[in-house]
N, C-alpha and C. Protein backbone atom coordinates (compact mmCIF):
# COMPACT_ATOMS: atom_id res chain seq x y z
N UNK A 1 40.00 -66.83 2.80
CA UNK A 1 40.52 -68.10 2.34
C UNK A 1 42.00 -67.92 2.05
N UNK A 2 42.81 -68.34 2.62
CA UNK A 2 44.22 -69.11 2.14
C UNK A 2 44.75 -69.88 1.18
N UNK A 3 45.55 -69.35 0.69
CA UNK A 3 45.85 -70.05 -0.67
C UNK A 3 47.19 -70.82 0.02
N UNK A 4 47.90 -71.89 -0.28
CA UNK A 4 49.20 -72.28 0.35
C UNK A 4 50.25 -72.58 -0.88
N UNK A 5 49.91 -72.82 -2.03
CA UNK A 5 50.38 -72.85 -2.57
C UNK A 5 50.74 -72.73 -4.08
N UNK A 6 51.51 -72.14 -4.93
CA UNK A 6 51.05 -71.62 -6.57
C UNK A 6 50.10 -72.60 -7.45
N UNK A 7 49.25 -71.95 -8.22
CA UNK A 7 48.05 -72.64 -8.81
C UNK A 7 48.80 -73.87 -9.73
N UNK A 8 50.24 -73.63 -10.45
CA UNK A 8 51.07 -74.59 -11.78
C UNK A 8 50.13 -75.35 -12.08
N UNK A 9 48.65 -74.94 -12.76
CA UNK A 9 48.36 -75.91 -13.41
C UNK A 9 46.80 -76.91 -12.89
N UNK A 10 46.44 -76.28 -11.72
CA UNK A 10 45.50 -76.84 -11.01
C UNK A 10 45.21 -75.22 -9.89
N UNK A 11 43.50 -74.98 -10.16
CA UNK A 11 43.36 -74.25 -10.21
C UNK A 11 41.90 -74.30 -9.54
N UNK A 12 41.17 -74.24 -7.97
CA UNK A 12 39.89 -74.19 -7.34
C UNK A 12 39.25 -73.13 -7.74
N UNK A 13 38.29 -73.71 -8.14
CA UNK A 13 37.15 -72.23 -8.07
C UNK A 13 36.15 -72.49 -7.34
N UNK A 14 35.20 -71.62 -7.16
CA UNK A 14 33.60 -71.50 -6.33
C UNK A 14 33.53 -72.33 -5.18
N UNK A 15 34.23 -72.18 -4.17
CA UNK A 15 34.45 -72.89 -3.18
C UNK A 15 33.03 -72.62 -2.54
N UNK A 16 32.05 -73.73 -1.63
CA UNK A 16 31.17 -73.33 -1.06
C UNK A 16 31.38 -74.49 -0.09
N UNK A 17 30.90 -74.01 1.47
CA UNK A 17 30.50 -74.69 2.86
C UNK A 17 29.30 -74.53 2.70
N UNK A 18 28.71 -75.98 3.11
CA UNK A 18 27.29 -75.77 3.30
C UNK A 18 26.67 -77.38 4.07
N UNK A 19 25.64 -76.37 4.72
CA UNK A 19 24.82 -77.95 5.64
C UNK A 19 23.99 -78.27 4.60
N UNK A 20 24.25 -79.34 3.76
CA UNK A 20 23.24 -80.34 2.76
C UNK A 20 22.93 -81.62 3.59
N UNK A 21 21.44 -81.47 3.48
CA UNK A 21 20.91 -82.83 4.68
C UNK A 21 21.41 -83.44 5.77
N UNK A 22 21.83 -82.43 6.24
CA UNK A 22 22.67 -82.33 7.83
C UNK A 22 24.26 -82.94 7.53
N UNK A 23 24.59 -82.93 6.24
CA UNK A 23 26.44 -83.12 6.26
C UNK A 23 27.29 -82.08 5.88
N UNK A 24 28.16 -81.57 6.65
CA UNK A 24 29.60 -80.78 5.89
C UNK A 24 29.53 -81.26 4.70
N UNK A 25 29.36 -80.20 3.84
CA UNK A 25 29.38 -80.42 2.36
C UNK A 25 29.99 -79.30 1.45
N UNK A 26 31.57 -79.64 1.19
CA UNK A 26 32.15 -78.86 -0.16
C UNK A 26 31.88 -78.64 -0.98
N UNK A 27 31.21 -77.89 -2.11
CA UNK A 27 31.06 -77.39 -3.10
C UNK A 27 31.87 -76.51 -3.92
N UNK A 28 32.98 -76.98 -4.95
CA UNK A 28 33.72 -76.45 -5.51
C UNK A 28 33.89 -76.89 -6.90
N UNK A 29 34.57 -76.19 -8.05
CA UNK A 29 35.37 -76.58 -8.91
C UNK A 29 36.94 -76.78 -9.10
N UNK A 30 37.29 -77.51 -10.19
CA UNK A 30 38.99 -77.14 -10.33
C UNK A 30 39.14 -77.65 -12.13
N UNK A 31 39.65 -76.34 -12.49
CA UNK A 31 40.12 -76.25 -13.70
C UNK A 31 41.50 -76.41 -13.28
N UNK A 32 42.17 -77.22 -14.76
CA UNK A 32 43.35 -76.91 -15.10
C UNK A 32 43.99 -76.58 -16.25
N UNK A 33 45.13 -76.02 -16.48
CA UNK A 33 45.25 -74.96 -17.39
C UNK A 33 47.10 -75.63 -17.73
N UNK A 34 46.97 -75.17 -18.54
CA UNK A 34 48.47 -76.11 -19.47
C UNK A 34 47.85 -77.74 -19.59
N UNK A 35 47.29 -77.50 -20.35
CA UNK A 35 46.93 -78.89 -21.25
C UNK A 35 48.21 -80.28 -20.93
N UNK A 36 48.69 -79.45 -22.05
CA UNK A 36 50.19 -80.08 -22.64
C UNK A 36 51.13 -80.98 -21.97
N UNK A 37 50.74 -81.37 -21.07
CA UNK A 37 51.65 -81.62 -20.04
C UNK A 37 50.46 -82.89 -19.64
N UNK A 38 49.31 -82.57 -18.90
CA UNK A 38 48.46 -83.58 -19.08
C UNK A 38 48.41 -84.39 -19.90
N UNK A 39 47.85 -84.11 -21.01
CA UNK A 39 48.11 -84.74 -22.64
C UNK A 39 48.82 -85.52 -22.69
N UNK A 40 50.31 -85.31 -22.76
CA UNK A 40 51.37 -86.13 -22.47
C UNK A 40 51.73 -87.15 -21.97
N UNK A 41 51.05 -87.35 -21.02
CA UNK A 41 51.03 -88.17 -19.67
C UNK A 41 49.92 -89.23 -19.98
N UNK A 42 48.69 -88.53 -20.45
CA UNK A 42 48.02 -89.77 -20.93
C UNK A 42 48.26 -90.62 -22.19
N UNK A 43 48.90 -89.47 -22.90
CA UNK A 43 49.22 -90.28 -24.28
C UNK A 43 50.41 -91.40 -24.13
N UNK A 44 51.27 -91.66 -23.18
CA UNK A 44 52.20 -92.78 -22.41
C UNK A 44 51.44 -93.62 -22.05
N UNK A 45 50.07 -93.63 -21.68
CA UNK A 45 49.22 -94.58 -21.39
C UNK A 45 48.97 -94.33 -19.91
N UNK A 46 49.63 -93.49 -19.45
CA UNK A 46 49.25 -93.16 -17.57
C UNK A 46 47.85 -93.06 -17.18
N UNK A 47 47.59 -93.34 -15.97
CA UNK A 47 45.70 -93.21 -15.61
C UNK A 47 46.31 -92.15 -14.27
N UNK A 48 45.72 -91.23 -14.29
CA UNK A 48 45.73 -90.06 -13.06
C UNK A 48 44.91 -89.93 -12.83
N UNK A 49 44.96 -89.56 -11.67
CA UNK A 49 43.55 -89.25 -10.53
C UNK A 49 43.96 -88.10 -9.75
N UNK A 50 42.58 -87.12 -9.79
CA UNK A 50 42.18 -86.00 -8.90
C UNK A 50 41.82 -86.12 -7.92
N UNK A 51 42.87 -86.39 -6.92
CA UNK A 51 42.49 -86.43 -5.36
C UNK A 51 42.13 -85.32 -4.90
N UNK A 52 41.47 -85.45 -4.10
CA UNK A 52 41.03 -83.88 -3.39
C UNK A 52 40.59 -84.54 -1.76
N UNK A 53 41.55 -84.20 -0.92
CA UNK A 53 40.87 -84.63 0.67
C UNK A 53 40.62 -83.33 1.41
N UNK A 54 39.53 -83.66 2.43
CA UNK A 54 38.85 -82.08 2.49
C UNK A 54 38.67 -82.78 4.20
N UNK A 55 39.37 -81.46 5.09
CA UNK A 55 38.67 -81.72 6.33
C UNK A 55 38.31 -80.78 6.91
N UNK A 56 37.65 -81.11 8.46
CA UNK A 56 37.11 -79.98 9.21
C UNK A 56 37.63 -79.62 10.42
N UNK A 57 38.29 -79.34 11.29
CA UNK A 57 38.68 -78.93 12.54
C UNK A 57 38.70 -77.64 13.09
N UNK A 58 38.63 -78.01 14.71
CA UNK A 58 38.68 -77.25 15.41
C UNK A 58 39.27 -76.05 16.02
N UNK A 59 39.04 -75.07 15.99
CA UNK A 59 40.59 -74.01 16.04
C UNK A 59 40.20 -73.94 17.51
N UNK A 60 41.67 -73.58 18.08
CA UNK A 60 41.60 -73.66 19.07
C UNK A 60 43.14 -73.46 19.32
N UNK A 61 43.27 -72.22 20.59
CA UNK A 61 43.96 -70.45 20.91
C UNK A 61 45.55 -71.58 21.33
N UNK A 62 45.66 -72.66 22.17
CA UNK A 62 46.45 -72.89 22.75
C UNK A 62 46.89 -74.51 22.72
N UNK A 63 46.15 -74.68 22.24
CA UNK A 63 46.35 -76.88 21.80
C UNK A 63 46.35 -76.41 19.97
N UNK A 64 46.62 -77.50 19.72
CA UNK A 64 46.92 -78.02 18.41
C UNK A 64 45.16 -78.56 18.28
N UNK A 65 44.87 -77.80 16.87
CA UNK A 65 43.62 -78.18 16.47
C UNK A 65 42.87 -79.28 16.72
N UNK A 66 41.70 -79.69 16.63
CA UNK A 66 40.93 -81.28 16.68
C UNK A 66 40.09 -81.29 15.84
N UNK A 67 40.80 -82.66 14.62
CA UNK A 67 40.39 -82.78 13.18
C UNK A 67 38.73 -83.58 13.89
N UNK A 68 37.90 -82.92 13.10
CA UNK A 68 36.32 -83.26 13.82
C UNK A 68 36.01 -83.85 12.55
N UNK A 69 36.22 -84.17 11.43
CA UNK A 69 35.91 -84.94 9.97
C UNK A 69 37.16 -84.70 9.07
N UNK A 70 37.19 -86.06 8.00
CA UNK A 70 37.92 -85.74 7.08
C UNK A 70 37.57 -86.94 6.18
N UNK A 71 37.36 -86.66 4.80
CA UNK A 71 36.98 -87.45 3.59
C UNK A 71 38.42 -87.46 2.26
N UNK A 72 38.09 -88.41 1.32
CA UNK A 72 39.18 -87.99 0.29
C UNK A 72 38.13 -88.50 -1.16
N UNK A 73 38.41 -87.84 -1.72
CA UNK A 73 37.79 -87.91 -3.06
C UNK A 73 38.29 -88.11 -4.01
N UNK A 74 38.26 -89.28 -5.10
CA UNK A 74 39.39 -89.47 -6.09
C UNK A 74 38.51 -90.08 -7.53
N UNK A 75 39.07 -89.06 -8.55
CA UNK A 75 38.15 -89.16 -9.88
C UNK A 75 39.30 -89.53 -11.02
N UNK A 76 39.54 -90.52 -11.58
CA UNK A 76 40.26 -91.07 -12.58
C UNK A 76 40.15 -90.30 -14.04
N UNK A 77 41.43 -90.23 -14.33
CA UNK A 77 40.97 -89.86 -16.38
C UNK A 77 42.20 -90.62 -16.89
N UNK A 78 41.33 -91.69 -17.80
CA UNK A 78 42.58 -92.01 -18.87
C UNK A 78 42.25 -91.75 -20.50
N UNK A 79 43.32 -91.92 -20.87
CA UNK A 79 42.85 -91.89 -22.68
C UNK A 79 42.84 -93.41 -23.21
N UNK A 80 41.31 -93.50 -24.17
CA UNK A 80 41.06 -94.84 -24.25
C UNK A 80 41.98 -94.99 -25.99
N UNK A 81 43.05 -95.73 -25.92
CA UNK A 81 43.77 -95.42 -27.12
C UNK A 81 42.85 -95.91 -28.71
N UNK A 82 42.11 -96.75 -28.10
CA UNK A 82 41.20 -97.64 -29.06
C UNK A 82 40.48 -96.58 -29.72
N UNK A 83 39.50 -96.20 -29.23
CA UNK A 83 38.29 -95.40 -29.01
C UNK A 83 38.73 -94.22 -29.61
N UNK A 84 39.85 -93.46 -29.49
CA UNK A 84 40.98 -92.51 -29.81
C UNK A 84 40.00 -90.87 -28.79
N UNK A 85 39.81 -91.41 -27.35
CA UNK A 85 38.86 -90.14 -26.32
C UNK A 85 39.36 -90.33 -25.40
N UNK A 86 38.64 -89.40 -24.10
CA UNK A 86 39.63 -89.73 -22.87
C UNK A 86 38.47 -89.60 -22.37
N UNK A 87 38.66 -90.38 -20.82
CA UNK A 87 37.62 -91.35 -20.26
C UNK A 87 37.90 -90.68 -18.47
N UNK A 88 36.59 -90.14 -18.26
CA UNK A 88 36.70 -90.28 -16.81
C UNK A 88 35.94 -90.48 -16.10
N UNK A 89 36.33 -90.89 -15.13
CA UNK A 89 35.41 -91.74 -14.21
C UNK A 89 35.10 -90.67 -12.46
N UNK A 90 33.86 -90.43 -12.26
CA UNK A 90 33.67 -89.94 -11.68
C UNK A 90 33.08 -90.83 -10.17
N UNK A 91 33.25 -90.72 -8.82
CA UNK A 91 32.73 -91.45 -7.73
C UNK A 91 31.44 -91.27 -7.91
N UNK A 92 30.70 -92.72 -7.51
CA UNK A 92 29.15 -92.13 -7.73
C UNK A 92 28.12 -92.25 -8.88
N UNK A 93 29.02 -92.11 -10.06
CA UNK A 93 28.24 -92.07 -11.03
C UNK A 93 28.17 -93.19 -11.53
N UNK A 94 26.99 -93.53 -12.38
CA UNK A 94 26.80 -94.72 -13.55
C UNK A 94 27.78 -95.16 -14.60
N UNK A 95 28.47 -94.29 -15.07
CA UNK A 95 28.68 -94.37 -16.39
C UNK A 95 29.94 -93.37 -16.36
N UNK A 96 30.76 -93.32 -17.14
CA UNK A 96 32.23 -92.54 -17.21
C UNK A 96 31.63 -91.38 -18.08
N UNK A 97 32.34 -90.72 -18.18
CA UNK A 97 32.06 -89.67 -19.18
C UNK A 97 33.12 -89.84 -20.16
N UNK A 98 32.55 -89.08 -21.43
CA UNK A 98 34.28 -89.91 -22.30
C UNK A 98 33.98 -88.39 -23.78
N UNK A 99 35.15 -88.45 -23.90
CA UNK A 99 34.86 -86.99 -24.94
C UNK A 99 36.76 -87.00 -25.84
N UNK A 100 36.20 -86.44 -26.85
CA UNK A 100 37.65 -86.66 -27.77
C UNK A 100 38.82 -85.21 -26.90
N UNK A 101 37.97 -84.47 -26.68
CA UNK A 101 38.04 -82.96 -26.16
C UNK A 101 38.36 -82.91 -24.57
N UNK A 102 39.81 -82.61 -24.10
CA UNK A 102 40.34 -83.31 -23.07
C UNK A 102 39.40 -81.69 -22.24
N UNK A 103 40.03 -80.30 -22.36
CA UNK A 103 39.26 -79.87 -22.23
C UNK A 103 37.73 -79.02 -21.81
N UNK A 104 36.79 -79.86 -23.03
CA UNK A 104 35.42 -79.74 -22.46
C UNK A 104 35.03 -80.78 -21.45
N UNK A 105 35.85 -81.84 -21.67
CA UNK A 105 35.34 -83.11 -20.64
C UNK A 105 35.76 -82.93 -19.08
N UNK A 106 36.87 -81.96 -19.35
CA UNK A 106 37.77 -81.48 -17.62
C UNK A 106 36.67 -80.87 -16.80
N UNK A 107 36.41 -79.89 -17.98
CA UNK A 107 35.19 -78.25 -17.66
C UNK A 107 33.68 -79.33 -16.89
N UNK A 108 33.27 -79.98 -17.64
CA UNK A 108 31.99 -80.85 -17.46
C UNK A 108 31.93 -81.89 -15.95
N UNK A 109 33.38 -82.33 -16.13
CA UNK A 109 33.53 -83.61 -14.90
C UNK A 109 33.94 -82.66 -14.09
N UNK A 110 34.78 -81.74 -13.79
CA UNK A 110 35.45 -81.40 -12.22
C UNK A 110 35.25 -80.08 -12.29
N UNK A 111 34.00 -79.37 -13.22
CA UNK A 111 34.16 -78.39 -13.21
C UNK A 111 32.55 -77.68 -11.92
N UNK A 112 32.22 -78.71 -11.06
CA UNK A 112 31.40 -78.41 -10.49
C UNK A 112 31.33 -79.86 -9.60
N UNK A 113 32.60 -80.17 -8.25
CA UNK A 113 31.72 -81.11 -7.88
C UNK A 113 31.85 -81.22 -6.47
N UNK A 114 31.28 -81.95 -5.52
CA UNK A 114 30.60 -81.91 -4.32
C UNK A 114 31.14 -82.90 -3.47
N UNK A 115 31.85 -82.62 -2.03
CA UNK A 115 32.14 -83.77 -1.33
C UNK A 115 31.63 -83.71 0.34
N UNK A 116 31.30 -84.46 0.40
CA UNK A 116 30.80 -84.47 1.72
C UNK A 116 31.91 -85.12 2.83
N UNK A 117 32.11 -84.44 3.76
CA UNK A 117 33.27 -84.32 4.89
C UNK A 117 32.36 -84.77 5.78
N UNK A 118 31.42 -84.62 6.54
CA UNK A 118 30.96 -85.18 7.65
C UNK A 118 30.14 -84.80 8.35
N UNK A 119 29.54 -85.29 9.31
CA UNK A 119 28.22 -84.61 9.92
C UNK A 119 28.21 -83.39 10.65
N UNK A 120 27.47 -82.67 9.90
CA UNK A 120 27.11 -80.80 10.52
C UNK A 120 27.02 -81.70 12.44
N UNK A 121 26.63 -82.01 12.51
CA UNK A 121 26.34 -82.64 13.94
C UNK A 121 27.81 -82.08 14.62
N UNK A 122 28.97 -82.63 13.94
CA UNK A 122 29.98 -82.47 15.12
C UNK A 122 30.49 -81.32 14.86
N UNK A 123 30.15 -79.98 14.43
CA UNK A 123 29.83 -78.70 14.52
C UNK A 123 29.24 -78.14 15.88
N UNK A 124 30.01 -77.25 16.78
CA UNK A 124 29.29 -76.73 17.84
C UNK A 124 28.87 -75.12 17.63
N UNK A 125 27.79 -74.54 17.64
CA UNK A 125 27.33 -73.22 17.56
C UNK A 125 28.39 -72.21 18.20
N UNK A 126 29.04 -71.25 17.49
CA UNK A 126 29.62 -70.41 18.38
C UNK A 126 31.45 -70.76 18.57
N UNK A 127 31.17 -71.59 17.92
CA UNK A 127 33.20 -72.23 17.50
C UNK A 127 33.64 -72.08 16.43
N UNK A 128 35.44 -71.97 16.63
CA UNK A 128 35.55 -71.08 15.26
C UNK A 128 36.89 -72.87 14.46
N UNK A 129 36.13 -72.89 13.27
CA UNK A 129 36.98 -73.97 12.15
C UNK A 129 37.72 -73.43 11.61
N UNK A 130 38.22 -75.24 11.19
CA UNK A 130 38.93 -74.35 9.92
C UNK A 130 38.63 -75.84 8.98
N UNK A 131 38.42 -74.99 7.26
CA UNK A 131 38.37 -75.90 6.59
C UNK A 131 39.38 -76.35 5.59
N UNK A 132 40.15 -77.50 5.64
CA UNK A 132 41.31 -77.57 4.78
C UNK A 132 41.05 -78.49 3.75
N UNK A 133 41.68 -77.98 2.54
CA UNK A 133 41.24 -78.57 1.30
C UNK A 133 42.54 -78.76 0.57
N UNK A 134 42.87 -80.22 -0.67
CA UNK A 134 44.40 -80.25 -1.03
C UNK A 134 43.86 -80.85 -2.45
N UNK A 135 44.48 -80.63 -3.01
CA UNK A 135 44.23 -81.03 -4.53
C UNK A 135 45.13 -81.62 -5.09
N UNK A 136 45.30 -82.73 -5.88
CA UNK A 136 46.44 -83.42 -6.28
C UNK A 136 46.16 -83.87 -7.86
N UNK A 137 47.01 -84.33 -8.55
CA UNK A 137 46.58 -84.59 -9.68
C UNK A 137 47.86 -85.18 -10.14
N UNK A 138 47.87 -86.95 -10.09
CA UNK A 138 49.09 -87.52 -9.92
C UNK A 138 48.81 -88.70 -10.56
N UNK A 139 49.78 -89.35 -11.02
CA UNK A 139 49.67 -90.78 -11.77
C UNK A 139 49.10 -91.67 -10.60
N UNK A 140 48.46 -92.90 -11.46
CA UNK A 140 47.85 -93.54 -10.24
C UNK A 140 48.20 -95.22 -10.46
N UNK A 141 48.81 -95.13 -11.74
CA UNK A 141 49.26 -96.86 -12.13
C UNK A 141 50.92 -96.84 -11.43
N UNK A 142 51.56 -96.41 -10.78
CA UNK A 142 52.99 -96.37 -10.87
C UNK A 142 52.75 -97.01 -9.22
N UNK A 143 53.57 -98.40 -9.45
CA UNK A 143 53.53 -99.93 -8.12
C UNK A 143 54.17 -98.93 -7.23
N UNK A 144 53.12 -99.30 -6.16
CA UNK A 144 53.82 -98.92 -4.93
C UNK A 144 55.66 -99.26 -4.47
N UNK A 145 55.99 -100.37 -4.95
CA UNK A 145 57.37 -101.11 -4.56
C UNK A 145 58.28 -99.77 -5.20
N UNK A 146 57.86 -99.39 -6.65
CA UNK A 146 58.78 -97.93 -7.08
C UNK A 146 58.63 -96.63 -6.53
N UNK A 147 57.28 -96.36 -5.93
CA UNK A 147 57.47 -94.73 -5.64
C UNK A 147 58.11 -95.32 -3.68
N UNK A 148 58.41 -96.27 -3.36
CA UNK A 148 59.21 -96.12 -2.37
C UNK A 148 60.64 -96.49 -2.95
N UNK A 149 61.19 -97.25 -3.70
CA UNK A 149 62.39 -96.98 -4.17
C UNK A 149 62.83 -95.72 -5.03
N UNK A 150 62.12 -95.17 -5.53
CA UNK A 150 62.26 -93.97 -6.22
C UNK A 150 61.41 -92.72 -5.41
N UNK A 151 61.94 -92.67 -3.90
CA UNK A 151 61.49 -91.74 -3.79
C UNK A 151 61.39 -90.17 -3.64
N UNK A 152 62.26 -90.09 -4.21
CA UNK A 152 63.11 -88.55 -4.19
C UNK A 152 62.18 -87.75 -5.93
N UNK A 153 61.33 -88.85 -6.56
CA UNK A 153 60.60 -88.59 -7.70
C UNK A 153 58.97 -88.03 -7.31
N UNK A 154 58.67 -86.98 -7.40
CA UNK A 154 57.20 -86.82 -7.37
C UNK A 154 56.86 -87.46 -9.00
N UNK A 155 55.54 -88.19 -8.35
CA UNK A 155 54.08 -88.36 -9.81
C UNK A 155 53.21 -87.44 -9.53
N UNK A 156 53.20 -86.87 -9.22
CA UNK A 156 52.34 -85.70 -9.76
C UNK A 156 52.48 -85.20 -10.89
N UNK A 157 51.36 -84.89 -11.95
CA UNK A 157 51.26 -83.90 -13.38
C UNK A 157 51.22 -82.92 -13.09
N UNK A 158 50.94 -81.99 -12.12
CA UNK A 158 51.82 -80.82 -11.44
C UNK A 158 51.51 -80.63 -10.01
N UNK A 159 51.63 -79.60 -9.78
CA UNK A 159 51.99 -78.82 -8.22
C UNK A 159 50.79 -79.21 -7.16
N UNK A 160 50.66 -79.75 -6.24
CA UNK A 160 49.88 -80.01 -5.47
C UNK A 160 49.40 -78.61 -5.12
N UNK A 161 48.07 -78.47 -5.15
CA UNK A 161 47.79 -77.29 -4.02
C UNK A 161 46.76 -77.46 -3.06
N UNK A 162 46.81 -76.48 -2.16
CA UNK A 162 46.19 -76.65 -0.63
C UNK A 162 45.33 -75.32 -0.38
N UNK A 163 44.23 -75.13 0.37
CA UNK A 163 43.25 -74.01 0.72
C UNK A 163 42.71 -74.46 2.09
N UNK A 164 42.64 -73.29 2.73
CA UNK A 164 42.17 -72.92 4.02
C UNK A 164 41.22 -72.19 4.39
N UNK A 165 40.12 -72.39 5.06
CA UNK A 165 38.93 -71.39 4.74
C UNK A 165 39.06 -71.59 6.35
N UNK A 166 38.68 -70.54 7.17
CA UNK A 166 38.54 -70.14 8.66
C UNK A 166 36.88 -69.87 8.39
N UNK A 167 36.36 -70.03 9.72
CA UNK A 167 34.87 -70.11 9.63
C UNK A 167 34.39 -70.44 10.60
N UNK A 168 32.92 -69.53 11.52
CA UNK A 168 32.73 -69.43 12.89
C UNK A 168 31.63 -69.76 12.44
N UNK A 169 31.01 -70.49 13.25
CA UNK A 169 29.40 -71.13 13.25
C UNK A 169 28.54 -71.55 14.23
C-alpha cells in the first residue's frame, strides 16, 4: 500500500478489499489526531464532512489505466450549540449519533466504516488493480460563489490524504 501523502491530522487504519455479496467493498477506519483545530472549526459553527472517494481500476503496462468503479462517501459532524454535543451524521443510518466527547464519538462513527465501490463482476480473474482511496475532511457550509472567488484558500481542517493498494485477482 502507498501512502501519497503526510497523515496532518487524518489518519486510515485497517484497510480491507473484499467481495461482500458480490460488491467491491472497502473496509477501513480513520482516526484523527489534533483535536484542537477540529474543535475550533466547529465551535465557529462550521458543519464538515468526511469525504472519502474510493475507486477501482485497471493497471495496465502501456495505456493509461481504466477506472472500472468509483463511489464517494460523505459523513457530516457539527456541534449542536443548544444541546452543548456534537452531532454526526452517518450515510445509511437512522439516527445521528451525538456525544459531548468529540473524540469517543470520532472513534465510534469513522472508526470502522464500509463503502462499497462496485460490482466484483467488473473484476477479471488474473488482472492486476489498483485501488485508490482519498480522504478529506473539509468545511461543507462555505457557498460555492466564494470557494471560486476565493480560490487560492483551501477548506479543508487539514491535509487531504490519498492511498493506493495494487492487487491481482
Amino acid at each position: 500500500m502507498r501512502h501519497a501523502h503526510a497523515a496532518g491530522g487524518l489518519e486510515l487504519g485497517n484497510l480491507i478489499l473484499d467481495n461482500l455479496a458480490g460488491n467491491i467493498t472497502v473496509r477501513f477506519g480513520v482516526r484523527v489526531d489534533q483535536l484542537e483545530e477540529l474543535e475550533q472549526v466547529l465551535a465557529e459553527g462550521s458543519t464538515v464532512g468526511l469525504v472519502c472517494e474510493g475507486g477501482v481500476s485497471r493497471r495496465k503496462s502501456m495505456w493509461p489505466d481504466k477506472t472500472l468503479a468509483e463511489e464517494e462517501w460523505v459523513s457530516t459532524l457539527r456541534r449542536d450549540v443548544l444541546a452543548q454535543d456534537y452531532v454526526l451524521d452517518l450515510p445509511g443510518a437512522e439516527k445521528a449519533l451525538r456525544s459531548k466527547d468529540l473524540a469517543a464519538l470520532l472513534k465510534d462513527g469513522w472508526g470502522r466504516l464500509s463503502m462499497v465501490i462496485g460490482p466484483w463482476a467488473a473484476l477479471s480473474p488474473g488482472g492486476e488493480y489498483s485501488l485508490d482511496l482519498s480522504i478529506t475532511l473539509t468545511r461543507r457550509d462555505v457557498p460555492v460563489w466564494l470557494r471560486y472567488v476565493v480560490f487560492f484558500k483551501s477548506w479543508d481542517v487539514y491535509q487531504p490524504v490519498s492511498y493506493q493498494l495494487d492487487f491481482r485477482y
